[in-house]
Protein backbone atom coordinates (compact mmCIF):
# COMPACT_ATOMS: atom_id res chain seq x y z
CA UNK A 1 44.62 104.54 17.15
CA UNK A 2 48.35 105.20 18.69
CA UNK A 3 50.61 102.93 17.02
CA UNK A 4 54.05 101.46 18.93
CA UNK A 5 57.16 99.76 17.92
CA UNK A 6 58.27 96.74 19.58
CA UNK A 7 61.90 95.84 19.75
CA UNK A 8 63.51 91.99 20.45
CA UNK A 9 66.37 94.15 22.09
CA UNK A 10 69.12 91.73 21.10
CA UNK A 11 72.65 92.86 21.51
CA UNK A 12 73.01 91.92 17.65
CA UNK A 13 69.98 93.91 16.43
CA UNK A 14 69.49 97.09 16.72
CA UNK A 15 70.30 99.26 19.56
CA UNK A 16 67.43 100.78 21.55
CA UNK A 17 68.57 104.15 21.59
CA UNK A 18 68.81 104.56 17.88
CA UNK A 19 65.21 102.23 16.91
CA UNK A 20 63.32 104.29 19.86
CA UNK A 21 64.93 107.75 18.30
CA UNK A 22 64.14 106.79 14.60
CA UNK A 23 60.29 105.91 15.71
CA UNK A 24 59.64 109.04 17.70
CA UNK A 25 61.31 110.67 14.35
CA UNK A 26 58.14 108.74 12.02
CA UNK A 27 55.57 109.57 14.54
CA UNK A 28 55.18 106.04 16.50
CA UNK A 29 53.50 106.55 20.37
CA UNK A 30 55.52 104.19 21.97
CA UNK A 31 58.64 101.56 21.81
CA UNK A 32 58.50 98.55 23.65
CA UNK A 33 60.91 95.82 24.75
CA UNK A 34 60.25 92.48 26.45
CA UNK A 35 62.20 90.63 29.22
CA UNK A 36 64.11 87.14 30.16
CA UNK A 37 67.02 87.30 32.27
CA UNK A 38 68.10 83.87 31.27
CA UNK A 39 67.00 80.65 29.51
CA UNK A 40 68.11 77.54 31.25
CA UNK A 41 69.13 75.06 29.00
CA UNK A 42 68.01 72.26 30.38
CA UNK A 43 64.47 73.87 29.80
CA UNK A 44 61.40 71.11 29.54
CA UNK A 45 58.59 73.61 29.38
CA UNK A 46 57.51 73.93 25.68
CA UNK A 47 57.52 77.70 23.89
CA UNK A 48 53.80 78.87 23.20
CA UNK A 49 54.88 79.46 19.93
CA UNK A 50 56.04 76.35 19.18
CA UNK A 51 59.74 74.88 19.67
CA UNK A 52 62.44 75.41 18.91
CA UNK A 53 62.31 78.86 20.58
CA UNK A 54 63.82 81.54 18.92
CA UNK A 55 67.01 82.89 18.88
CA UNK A 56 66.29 86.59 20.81
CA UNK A 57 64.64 84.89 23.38
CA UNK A 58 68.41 83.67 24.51
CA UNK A 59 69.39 87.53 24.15
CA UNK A 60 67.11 89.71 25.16
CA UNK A 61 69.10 92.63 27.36
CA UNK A 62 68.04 94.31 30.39
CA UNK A 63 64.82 96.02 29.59
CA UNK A 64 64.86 98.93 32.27
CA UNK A 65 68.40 99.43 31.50
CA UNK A 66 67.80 99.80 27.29
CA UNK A 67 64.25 101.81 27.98
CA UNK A 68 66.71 104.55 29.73
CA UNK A 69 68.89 104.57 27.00
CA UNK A 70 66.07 104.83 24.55
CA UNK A 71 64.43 107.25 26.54
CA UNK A 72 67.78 109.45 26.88
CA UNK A 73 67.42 109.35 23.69
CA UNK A 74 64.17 110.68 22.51
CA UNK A 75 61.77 113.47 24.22
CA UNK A 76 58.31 112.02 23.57
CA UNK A 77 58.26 108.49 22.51
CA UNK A 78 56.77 106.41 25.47
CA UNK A 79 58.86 102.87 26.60
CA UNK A 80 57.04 100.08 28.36
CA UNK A 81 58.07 96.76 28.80
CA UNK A 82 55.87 93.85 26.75
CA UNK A 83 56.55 92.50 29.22
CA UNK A 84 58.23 93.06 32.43
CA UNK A 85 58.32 89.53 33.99
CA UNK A 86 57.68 90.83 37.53
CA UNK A 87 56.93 87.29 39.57
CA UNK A 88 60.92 86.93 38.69
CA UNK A 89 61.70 90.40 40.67
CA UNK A 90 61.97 91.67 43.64
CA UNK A 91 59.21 93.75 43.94
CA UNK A 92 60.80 96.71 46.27
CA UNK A 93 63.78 97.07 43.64
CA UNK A 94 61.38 96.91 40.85
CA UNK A 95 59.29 99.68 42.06
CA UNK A 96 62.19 101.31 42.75
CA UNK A 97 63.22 101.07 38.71
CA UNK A 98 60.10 102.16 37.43
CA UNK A 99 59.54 105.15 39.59
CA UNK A 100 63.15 105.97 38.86
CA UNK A 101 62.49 105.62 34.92
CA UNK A 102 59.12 107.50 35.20
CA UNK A 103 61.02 110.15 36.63
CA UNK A 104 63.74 110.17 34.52
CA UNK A 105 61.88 109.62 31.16
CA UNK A 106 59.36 112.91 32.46
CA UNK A 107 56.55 110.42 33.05
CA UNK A 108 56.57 108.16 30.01
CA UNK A 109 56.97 104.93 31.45
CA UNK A 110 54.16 102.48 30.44
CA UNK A 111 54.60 99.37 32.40
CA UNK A 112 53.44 95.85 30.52
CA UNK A 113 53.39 93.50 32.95
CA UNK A 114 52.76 89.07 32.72
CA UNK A 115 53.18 85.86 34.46
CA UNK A 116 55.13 84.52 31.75
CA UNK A 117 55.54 80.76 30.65
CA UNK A 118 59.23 79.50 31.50
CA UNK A 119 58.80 77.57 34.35
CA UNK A 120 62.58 76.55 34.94
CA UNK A 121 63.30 80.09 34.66
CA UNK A 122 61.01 81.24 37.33
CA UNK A 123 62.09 78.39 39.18
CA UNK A 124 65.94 79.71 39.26
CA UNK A 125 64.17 82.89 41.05
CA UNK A 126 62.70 81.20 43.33
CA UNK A 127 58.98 81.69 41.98
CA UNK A 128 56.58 78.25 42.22
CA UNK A 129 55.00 78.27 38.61
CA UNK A 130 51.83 76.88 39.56
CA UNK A 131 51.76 79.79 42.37
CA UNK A 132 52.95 83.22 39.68
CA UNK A 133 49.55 84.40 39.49
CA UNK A 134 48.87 85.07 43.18
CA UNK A 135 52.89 86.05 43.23
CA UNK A 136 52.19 88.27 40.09
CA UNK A 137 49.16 90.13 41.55
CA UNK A 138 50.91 90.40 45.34
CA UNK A 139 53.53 92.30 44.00
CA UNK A 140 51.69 94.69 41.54
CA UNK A 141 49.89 95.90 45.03
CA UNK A 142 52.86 95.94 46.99
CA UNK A 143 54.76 98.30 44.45
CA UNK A 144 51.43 100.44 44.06
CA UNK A 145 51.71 100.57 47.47
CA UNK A 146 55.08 102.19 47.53
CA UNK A 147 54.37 104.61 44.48
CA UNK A 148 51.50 105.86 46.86
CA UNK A 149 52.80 106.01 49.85
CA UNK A 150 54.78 108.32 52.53
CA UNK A 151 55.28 105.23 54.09
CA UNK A 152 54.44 102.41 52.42
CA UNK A 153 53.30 98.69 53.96
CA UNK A 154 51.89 95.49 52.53
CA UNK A 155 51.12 92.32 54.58
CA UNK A 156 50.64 89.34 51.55
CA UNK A 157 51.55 85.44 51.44
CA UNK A 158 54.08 86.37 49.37
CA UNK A 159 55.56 89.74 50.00
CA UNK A 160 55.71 91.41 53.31
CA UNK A 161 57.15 94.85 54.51
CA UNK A 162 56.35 97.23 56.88
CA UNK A 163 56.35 101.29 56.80
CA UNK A 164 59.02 101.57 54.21
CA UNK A 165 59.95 104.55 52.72
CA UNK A 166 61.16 104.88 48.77
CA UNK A 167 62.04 107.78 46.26
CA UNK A 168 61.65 109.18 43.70
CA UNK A 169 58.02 109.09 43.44
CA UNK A 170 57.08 108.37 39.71
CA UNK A 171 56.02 111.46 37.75
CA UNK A 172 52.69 109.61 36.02
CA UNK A 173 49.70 109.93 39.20
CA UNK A 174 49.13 107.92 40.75
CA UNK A 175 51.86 105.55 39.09
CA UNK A 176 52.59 104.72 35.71
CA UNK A 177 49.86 102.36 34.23
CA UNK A 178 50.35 98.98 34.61
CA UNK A 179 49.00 96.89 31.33
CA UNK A 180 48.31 93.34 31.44
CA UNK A 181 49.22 91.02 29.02
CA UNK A 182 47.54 87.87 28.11
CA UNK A 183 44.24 87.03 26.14
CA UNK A 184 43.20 84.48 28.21
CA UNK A 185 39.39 84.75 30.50
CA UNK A 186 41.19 84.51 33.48
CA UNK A 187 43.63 87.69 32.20
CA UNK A 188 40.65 89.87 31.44
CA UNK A 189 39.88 88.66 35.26
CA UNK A 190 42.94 90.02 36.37
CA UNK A 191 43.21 93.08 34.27
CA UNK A 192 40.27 94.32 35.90
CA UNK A 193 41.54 93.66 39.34
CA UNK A 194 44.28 95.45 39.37
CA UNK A 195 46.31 96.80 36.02
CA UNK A 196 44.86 99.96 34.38
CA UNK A 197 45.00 98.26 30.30
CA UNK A 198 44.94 95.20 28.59
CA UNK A 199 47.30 94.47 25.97
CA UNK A 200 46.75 90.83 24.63
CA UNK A 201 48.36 89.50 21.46
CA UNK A 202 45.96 89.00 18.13
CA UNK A 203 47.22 85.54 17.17
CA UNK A 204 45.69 84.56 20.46
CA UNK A 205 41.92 86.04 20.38
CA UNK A 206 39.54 84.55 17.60
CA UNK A 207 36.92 87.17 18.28
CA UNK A 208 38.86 90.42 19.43
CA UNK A 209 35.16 92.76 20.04
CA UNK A 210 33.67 90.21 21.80
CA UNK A 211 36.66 89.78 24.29
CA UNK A 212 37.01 93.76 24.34
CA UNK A 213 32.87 93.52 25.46
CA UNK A 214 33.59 90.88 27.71
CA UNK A 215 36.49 93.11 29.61
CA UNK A 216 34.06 96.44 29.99
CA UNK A 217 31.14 93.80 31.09
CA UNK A 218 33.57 92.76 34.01
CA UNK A 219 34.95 96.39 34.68
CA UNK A 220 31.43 97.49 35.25
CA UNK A 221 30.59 94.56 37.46
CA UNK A 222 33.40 95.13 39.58
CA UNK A 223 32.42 98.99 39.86
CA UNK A 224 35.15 100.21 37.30
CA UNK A 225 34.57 102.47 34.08
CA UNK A 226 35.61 100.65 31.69
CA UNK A 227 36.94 103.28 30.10
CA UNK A 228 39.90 103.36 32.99
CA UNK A 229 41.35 100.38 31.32
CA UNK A 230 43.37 100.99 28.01
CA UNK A 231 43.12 98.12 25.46
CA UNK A 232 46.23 97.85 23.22
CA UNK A 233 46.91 94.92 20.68
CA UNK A 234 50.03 93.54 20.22
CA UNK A 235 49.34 92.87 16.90
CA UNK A 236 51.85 89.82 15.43
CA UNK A 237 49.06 89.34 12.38
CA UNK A 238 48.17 93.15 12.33
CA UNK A 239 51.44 94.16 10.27
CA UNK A 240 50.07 95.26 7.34
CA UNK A 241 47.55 97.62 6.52
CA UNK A 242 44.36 96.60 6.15
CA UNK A 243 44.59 94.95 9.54
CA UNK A 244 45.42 97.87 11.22
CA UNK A 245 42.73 99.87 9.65
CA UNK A 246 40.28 97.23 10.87
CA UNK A 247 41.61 97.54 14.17
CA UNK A 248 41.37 100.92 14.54
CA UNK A 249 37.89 101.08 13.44
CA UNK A 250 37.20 99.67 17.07
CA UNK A 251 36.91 102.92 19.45
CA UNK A 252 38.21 100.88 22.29
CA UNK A 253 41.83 100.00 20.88
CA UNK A 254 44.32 102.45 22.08
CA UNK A 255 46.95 100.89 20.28
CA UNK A 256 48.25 98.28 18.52
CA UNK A 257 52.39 97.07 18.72
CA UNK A 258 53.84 96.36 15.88
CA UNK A 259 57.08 93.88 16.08
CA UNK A 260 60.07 95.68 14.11
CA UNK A 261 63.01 93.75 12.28
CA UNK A 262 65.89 92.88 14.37
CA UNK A 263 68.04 94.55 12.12
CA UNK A 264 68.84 98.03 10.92
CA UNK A 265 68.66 97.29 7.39
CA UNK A 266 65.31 96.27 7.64
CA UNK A 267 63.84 97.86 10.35
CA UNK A 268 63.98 101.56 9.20
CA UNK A 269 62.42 100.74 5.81
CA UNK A 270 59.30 98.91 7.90
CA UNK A 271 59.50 102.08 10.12
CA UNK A 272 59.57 104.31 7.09
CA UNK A 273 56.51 101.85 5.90
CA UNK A 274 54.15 101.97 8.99
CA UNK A 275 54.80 105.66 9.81
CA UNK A 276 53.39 106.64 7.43
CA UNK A 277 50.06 105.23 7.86
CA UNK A 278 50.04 106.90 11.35
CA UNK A 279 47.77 109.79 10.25
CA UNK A 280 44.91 108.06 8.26
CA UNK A 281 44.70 105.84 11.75
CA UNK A 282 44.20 108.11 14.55
């Protein structure tokens, strides 16, 4: 099991560049970053975790933006977005991001994708919350569409284009792989419809094997391998050892995510920490 570093990406934390550098440097697979463009402050819909929402959530930067600075940076480490919030993009630009990030990292994009939970923020986009799953899924196809494509069309409720053509072309074939994250049944739905991993978080799953058995069930009733679709944890319980070893005892888990300290100070010591339980877990 791979483990991966994910960063807040707060403009008062740690810079991307140097966190991403410092965990290729201690062996970590991949560095992560999530995304909110904004949080309206009139928001009424309540945090997951519990109100009041935390402070990062008000300053997360530009993830595209800091995953080319961290990949600039480093030479192997891969950077994915946990997660990209794409039903508040367009989706022509944003395949035009990743594929340019693919190619500029050499092909380590890993794209985490959700519908997210913010309604007034969606709303500010222009996205219907009640409608972000079919907007979600519409615009994962459309942008596979254009990754794949000489010329690329997609006829949808949603999005709409005709013979387009975009470059670069992203390096991964036949695009970078597009992980889904959520633990819920209707996620593991999804995942197998159209994203190539899974990647819920462990606070959310009371039996983590079963739901793993549950997703290959599906992937062979819809005529997939399971084994096309990656299973990462992003594991918010799973930082400490004994977790992780328990974790990677299950052949299926690719990964798990662990979530670093904002700050310097702290955050090389836990890198320092984890890193070095790297070996005894692949």
């Amino acid at each position: 099991m791979k483990l991966g570093i994910f960063s807040y990406n707060t403009e008062y934390g740690t810079r991307p560049d140097e966190l991403a550098k410092a965990a290729e440097e201690r062996g970590f697979e991949s560095f992560w970053v999530g995304e909110h463009t904004h949080i309206p402050a009139s928001r009424d819909t309540p945090y997951p975790g519990g109100d009041p929402l935390p402070k990062p959530y008000y300053h997360m930067a530009d993830p595209f933006v800091s995953l080319m600075a961290a990949a600039g940076a480093t030479s192997t480490i891969r950077v994915g977005t946990a997660v990209c919030l794409v039903i508040e993009r367009d989706p022509i630009v944003l395949a035009k991001e990743a594929a340019t990030l693919d190619y500029l990292s050499n092909g380590r994009l890993l794209l985490g994708i959700g519908g997210g939970w913010n309604a007034e923020e969606m709303a500010n986009h222009g996205t219907d919350f009640t409608r972000r799953w079919q907007v979600l899924r519409e615009r994962v196809e459309a942008m596979k569409a254009i990754w794949t494509e000489e010329e690329a069309s997609y006829e949808g409720e949603f999005v709409r284009f005709e013979r387009i053509v975009s470059f670069p072309k992203p390096v991964q074939s036949p695009h970078p792989p597009i992980i889904y994250g959520g633990a819920t049944p209707l996620g593991l739905k999804r995942t197998v419809r159209y994203c190539d991993g899974w990647m819920p978080i462990d606070v959310l799953l009371a039996d983590f094997p079963a739901a793993v058995a549950d997703l290959d069930r599906q992937a062979e009733e819809a005529g997939r391998d399971p084994a096309s679709i990656s299973v990462s944890v992003f594991a918010f319980n799973g930082a400490n050892e004994e977790a992780l070893r328990r974790l990677a005892e299950n052949p299926r888990i690719e990964r798990a995510v662990l979530v670093a300290p904002r700050y310097t100070e702290k955050a090389l010591p836990f890198l320092d920490s984890f890193g070095a339980l790297i070996p005894a877990l692949a």
